[in-house]
Every structure is written in C-alpha cells, then in structure tokens.
C-alpha atoms as a PDB file:
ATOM      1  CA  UNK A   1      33.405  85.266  38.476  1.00  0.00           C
ATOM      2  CA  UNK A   2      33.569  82.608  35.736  1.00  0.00           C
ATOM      3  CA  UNK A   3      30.427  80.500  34.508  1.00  0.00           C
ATOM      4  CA  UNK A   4      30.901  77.253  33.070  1.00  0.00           C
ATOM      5  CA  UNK A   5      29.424  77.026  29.413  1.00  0.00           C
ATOM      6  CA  UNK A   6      29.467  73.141  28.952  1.00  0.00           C
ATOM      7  CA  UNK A   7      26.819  71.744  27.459  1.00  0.00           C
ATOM      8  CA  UNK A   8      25.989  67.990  28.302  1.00  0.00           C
ATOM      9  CA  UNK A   9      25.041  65.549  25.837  1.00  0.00           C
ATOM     10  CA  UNK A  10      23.635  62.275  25.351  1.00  0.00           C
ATOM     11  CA  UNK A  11      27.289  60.387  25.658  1.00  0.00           C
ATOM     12  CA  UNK A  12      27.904  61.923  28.768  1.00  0.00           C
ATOM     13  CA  UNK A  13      24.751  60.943  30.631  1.00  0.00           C
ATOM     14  CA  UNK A  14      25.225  57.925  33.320  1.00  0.00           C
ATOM     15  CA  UNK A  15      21.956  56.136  35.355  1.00  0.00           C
ATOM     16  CA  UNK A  16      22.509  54.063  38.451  1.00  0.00           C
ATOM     17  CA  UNK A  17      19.450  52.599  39.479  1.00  0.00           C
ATOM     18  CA  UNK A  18      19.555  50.919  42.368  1.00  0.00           C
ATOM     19  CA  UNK A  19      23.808  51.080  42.589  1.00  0.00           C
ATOM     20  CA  UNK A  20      24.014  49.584  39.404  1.00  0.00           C
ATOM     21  CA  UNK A  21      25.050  51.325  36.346  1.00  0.00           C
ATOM     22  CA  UNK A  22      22.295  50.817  33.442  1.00  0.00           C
ATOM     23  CA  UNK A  23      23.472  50.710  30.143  1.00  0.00           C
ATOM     24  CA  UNK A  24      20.208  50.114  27.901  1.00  0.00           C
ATOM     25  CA  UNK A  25      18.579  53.266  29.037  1.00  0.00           C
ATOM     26  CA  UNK A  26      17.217  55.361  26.192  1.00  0.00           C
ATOM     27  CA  UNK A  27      15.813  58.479  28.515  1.00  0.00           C
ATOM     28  CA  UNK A  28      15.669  59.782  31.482  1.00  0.00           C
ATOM     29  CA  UNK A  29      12.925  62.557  32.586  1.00  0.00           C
ATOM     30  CA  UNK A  30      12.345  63.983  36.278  1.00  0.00           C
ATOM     31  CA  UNK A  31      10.840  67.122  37.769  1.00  0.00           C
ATOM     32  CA  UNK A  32       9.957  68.630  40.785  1.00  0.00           C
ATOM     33  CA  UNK A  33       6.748  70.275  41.504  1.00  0.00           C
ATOM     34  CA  UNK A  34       5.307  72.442  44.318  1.00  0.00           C
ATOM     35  CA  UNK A  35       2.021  73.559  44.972  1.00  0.00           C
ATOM     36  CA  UNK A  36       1.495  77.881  45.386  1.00  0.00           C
ATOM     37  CA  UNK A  37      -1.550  79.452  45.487  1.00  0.00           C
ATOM     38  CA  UNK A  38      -1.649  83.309  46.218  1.00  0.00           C
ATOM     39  CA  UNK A  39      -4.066  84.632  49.051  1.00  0.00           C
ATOM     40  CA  UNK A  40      -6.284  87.304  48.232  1.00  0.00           C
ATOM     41  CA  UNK A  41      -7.435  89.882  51.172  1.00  0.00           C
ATOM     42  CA  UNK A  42      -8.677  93.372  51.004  1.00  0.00           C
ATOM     43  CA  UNK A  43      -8.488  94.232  47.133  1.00  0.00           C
ATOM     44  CA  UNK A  44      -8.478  93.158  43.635  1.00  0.00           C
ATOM     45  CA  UNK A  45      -4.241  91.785  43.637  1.00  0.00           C
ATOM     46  CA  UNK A  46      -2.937  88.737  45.594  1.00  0.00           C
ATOM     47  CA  UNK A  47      -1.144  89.618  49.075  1.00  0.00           C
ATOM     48  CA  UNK A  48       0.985  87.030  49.209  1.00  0.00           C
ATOM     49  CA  UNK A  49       1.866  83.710  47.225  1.00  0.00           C
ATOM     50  CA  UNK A  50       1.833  80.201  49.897  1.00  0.00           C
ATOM     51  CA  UNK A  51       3.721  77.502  49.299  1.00  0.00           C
ATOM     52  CA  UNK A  52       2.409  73.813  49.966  1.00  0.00           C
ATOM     53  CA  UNK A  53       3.568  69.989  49.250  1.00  0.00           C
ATOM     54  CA  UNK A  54       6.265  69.454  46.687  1.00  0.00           C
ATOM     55  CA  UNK A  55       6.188  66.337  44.190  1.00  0.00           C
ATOM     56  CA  UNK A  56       8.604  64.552  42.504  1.00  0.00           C
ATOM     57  CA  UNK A  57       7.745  62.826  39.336  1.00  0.00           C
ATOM     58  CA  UNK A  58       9.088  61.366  36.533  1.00  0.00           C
ATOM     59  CA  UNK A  59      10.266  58.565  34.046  1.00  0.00           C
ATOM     60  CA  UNK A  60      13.046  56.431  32.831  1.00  0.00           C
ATOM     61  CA  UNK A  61      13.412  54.950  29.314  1.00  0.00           C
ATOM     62  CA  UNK A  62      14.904  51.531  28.878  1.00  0.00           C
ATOM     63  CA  UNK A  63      15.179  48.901  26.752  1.00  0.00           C
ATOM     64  CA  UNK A  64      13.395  45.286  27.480  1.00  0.00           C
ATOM     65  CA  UNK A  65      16.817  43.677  29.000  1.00  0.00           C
ATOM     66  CA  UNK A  66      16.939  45.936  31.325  1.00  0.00           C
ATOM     67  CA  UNK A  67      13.818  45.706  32.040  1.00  0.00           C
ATOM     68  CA  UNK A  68      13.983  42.034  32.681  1.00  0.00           C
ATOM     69  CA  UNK A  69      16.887  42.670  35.094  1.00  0.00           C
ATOM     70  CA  UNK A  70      14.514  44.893  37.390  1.00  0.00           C
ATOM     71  CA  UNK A  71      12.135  42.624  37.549  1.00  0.00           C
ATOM     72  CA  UNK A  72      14.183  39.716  38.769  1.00  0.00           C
ATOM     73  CA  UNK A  73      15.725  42.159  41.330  1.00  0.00           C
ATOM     74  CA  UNK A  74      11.242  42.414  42.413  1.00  0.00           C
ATOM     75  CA  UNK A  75      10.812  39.076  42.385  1.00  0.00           C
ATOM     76  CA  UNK A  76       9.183  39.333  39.013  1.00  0.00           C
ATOM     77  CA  UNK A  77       7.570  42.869  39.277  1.00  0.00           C
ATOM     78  CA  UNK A  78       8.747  46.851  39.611  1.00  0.00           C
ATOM     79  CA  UNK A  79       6.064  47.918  41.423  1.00  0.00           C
ATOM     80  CA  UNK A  80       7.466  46.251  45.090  1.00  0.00           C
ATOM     81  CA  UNK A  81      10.957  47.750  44.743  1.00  0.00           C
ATOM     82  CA  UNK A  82      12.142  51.206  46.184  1.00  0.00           C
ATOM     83  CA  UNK A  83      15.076  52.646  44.847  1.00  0.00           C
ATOM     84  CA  UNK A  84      17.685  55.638  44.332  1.00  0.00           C
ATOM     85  CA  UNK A  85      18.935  56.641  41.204  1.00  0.00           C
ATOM     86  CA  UNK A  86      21.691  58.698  40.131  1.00  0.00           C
ATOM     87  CA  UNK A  87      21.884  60.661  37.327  1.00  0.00           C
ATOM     88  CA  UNK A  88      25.440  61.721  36.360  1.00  0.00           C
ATOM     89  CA  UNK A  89      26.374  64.254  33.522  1.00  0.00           C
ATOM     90  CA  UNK A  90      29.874  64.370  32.645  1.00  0.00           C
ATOM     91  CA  UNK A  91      32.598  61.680  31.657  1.00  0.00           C
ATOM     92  CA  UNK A  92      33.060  59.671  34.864  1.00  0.00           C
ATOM     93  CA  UNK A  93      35.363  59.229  36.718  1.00  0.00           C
ATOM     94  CA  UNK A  94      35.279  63.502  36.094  1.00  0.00           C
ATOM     95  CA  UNK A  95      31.654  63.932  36.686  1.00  0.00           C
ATOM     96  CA  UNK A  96      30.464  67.259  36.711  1.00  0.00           C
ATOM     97  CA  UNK A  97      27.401  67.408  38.179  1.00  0.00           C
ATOM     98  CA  UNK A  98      25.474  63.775  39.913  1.00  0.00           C
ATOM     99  CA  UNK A  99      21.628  64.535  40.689  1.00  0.00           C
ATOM    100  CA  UNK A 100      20.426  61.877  43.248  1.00  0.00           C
ATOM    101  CA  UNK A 101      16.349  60.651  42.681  1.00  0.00           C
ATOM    102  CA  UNK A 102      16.135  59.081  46.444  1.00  0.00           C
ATOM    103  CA  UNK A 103      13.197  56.787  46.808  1.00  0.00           C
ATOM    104  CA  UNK A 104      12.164  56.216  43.392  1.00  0.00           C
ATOM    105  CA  UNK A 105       8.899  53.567  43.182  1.00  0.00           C
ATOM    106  CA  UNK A 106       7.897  52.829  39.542  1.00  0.00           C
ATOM    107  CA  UNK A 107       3.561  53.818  38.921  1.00  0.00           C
ATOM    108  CA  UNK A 108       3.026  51.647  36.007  1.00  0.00           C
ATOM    109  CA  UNK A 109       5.080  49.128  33.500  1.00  0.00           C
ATOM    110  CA  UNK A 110       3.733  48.822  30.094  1.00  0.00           C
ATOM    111  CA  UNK A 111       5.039  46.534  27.855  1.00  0.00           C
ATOM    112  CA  UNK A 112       4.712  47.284  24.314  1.00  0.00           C
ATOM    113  CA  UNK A 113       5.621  45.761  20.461  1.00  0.00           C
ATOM    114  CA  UNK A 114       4.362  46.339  17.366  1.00  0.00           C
ATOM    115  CA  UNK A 115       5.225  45.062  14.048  1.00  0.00           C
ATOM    116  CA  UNK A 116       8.226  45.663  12.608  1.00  0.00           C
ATOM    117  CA  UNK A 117      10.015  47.050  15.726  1.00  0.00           C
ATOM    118  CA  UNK A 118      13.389  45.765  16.323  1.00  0.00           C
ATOM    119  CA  UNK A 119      13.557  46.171  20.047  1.00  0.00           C
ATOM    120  CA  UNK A 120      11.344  46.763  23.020  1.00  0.00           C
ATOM    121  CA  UNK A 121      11.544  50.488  24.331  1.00  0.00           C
ATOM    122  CA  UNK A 122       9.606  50.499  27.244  1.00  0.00           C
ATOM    123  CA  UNK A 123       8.875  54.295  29.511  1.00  0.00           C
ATOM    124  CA  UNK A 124       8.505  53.413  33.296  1.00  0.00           C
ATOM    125  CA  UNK A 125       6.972  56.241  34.916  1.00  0.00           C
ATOM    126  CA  UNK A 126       7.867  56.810  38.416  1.00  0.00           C
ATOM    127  CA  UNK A 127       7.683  58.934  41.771  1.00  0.00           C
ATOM    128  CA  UNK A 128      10.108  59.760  44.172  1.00  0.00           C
ATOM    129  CA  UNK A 129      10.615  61.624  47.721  1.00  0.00           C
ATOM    130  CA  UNK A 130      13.504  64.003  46.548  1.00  0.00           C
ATOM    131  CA  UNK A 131      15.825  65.182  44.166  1.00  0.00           C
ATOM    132  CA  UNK A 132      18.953  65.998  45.707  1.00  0.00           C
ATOM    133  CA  UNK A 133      20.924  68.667  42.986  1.00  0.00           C
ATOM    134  CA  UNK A 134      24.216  68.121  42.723  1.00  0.00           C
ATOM    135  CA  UNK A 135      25.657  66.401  45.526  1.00  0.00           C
END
C-alpha cells in the first residue's frame, strides 16, 4: 500500500461558490460537528457513547469585489441566497481531492474598514446541510 504525502498549499486551493470560480477569496474555513453524549447506567463509567444531530459550520474570506458580486446575485443581500460550494485542492484540471459544502446560507455579513487599510477583507460566516469529502 502506498500513501500519498502531498501537502496542499495556498496556490493550489480553488472555491466555486455558487458554479462560479472566486478569485478574491482570502480563506476558506468549514467543519463538521456532531453531538455525543455517553449514557451512564449501573456504575461509576459510561456504557455507551450516543450519537445525535450533526452541524455544519463555517466561513469564507473574501475580498469586497467579490463581495459585491454576491450580493447582486441576492438582489442586494447574502442572507436570501442558498448555495454549494466547492472546495478543490490540487492544480485543476488535475484536482486531487474536491470537497462539496451543499446548501451553504451565509449567518451574518459585516462590512468593515479602518484607516489605513488598502482593501476590504470581509469573513462571511456560514452554515450548511453537508460536506460531501471527496467526491
């Protein structure tokens, strides 16, 4: 058996948000959580560990343009549009692994500049129904 030891870096990270390929992202950031909580009986120790719901959570990273561009896709806000994103490491067209975030809706979108910045980086958290590894 033979393991792969590539290590993916910045250049070869690719986001599609809603089928279209976004070039001003900065970050990307997703997890998926479930609940467990062990059930105690007769003794001191835990009998058993229960799963429950799962969660899928996250954030994506962008700069103001692209920001702009999602909003005139909402009809001048996030918050009403529903989305999948892919997340692609690798050099396309040889991508080596694509993670697809199906039903991604955006929680907030702060908008933030201070003095002195030279761009607009602005974090869109977001939640999702699934992460489907490597497809």
């Amino acid at each position: 058996m033979s393991f792969d030891t590539r290590q993916y870096e910045w250049a070869d990270l690719t986001l599609i948000l809603g089928g279209n390929d976004i070039t001003g992202f900065r970050g990307v950031k997703y997890s998926e959580k479930i609940e467990r909580e062990p059930i105690y009986a007769k003794g001191r120790n835990p009998h058993s560990i229960q799963s429950g719901n799962v969660a899928i959570e996250g954030e994506v990273t962008l700069l103001q343009s692209e920001l702009l561009a999602l909003e005139n896709a909402g009809n001048g806000s996030i918050m009403g549009l529903s989305l999948d994103a892919e997340v692609n490491y690798g050099n396309p067209p040889d991508v080596s692994r694509t993670d697809r975030i199906v039903g991604l809706r955006f929680t907030e979108a702060a908008k933030e500049l201070k003095q002195g910045d030279k761009f607009m980086e602005i974090t869109l958290p977001f939640i999702a129904l699934r992460v489907q590894n490597n497809i």
